[in-house]
Protein backbone atom coordinates (compact mmCIF):
# COMPACT_ATOMS: atom_id res chain seq x y z
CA UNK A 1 86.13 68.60 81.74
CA UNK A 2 89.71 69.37 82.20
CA UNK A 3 92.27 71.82 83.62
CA UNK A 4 95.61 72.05 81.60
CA UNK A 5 98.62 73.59 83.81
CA UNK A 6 101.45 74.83 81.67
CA UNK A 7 104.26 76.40 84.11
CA UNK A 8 106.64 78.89 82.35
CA UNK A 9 110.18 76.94 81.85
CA UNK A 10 112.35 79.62 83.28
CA UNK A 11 110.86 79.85 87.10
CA UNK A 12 111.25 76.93 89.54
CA UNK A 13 108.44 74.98 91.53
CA UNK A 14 107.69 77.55 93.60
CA UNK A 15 107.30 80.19 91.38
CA UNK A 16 103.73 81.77 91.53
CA UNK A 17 104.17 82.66 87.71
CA UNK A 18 101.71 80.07 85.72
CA UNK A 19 98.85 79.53 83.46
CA UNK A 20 96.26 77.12 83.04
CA UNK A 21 93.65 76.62 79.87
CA UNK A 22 89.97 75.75 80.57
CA UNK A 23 87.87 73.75 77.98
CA UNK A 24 84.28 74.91 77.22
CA UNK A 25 82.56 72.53 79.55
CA UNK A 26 84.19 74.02 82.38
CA UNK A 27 83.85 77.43 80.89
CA UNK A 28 79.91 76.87 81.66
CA UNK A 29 80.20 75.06 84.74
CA UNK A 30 81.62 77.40 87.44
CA UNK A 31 81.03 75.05 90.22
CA UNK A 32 83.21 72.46 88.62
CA UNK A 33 85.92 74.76 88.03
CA UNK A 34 85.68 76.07 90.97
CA UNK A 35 86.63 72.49 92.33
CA UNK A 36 89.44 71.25 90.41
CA UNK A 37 90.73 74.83 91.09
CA UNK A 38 90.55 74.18 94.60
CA UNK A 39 92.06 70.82 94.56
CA UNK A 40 94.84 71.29 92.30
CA UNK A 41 97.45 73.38 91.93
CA UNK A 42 96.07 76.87 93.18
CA UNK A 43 95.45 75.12 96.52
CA UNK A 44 99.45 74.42 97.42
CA UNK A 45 100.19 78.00 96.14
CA UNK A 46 97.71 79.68 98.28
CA UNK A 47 96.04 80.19 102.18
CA UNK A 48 92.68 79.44 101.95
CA UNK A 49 91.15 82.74 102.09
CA UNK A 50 93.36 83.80 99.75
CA UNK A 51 92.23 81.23 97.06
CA UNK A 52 88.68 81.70 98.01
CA UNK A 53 89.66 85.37 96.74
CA UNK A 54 91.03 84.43 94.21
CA UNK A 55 88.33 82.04 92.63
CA UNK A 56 85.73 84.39 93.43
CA UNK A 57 87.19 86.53 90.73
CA UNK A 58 87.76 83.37 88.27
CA UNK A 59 84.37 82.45 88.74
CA UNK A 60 82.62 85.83 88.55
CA UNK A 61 84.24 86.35 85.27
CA UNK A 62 82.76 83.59 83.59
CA UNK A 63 79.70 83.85 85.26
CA UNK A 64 79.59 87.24 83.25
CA UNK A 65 80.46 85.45 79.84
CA UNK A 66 78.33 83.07 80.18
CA UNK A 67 75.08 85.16 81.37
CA UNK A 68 76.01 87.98 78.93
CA UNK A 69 78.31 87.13 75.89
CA UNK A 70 76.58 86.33 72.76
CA UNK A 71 79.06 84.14 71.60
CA UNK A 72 80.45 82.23 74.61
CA UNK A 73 83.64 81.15 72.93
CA UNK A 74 85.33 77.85 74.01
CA UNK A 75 88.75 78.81 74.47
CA UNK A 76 90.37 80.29 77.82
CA UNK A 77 93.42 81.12 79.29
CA UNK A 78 94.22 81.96 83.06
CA UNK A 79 97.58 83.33 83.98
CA UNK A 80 99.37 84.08 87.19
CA UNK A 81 102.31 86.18 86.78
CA UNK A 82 104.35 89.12 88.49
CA UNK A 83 105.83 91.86 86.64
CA UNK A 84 109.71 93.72 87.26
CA UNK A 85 107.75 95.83 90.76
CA UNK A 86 107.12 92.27 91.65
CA UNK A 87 103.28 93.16 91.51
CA UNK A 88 101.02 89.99 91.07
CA UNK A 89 98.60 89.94 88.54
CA UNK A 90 95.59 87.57 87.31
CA UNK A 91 94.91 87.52 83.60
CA UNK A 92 91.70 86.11 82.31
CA UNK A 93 91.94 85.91 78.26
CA UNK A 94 89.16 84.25 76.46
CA UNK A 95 87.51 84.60 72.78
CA UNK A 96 83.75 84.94 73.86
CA UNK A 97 82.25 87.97 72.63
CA UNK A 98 83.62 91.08 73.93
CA UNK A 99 81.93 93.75 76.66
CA UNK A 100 80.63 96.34 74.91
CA UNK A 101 80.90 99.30 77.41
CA UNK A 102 83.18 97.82 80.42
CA UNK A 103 84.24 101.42 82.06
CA UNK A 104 79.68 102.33 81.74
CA UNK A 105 78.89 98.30 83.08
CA UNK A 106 81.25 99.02 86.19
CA UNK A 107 80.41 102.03 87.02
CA UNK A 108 76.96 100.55 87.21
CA UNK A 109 77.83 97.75 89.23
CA UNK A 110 79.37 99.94 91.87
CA UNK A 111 76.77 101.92 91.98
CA UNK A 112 74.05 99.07 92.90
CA UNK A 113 76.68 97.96 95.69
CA UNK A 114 77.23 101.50 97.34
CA UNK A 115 73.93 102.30 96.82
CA UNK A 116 72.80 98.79 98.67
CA UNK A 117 69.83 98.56 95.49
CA UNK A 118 67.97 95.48 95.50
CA UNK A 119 68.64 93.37 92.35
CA UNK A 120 69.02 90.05 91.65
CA UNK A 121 71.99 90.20 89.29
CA UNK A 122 74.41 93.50 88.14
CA UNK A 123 77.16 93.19 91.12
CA UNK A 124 79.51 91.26 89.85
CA UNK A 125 81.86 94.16 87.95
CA UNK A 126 81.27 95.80 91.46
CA UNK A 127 82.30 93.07 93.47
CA UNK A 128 85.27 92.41 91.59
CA UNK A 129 86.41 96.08 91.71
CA UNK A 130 85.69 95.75 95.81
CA UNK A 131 88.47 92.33 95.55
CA UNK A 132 90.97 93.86 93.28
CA UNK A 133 92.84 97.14 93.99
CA UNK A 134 92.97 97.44 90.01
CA UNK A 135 90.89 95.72 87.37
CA UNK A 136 91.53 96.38 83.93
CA UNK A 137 89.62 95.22 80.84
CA UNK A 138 91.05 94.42 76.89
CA UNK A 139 88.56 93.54 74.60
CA UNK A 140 89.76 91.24 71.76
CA UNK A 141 90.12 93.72 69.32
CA UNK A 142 92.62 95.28 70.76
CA UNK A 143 94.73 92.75 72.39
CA UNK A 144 97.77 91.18 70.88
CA UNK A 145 96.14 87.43 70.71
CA UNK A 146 93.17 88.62 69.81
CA UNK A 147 91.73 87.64 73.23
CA UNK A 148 89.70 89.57 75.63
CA UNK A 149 91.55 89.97 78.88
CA UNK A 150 90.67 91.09 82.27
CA UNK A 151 93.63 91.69 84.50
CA UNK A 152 93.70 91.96 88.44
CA UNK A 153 96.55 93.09 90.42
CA UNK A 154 96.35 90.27 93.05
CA UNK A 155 99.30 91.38 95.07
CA UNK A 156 97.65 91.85 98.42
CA UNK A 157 96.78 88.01 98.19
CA UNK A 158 99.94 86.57 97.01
């Protein structure tokens, strides 16, 4: 089970600009993940809250890929970057099998949290939407790198 950091060549230490690949076995273990997130890297860049934040999303993601995708994939790619508005953004690319309704699944997910409904599962989309001030969704097929990509603005917890 590894972590692979790969820091862009043109920003310095400090920069908050990075991305790390996951291998399948961590992919399907969240709680692992979760704690080599915790104790690596991510944990000098942010305050604790902040990176609870911020694995909550990681984690919620591939919670959802591996609970819903048919194909799982084994192959993912989790960027921290900023863009020319200095805005920070978290990008979650993998090659599992694609949502097939995103905008219809989140609107149902907010929809169980504002209406308090009791379910076991559905409030992750919702939950995500409640962390991140914008969430946007790519599915493979339309992407560049024929990944699917979920991007946050994360700004508010740089």
């Amino acid at each position: 089970m590894s972590v692979t950091y790969v820091t862009p060549k043109d920003h310095g230490k400090d920069s908050h600009d990075f991305a790390f690949t996951v291998d399948r076995s961590l992919m399907s273990n969240s709680a692992a993940l979760r704690h080599q997130l915790r104790h690596g890297k991510l944990n000098k860049m942010f305050a604790r809250h902040n990176l609870d934040t911020l694995l909550l999303l990681i984690t919620e993601v591939i919670t959802n890929i591996n609970r819903h995708a048919h194909d799982k994939g084994n192959h993912m790619v989790i960027r921290i970057f900023h863009d020319t508005n200095d805005l920070f953004f978290l990008d979650i690319a993998d090659n599992s099998t694609p949502f097939s309704d995103f905008t219809s699944h989140s609107q149902q997910s907010q929809k169980r949290l504002e209406n308090k409904t009791m379910r076991e599962n559905g409030y992750g989309l919702g939950i995500m939407q409640q962390l991140s001030p914008s969430v946007s969704y790519t599915p493979s097929n339309k992407s560049d790198d024929n990944l699917n990509h979920m991007i946050f603005d994360i700004t508010h917890i740089v």
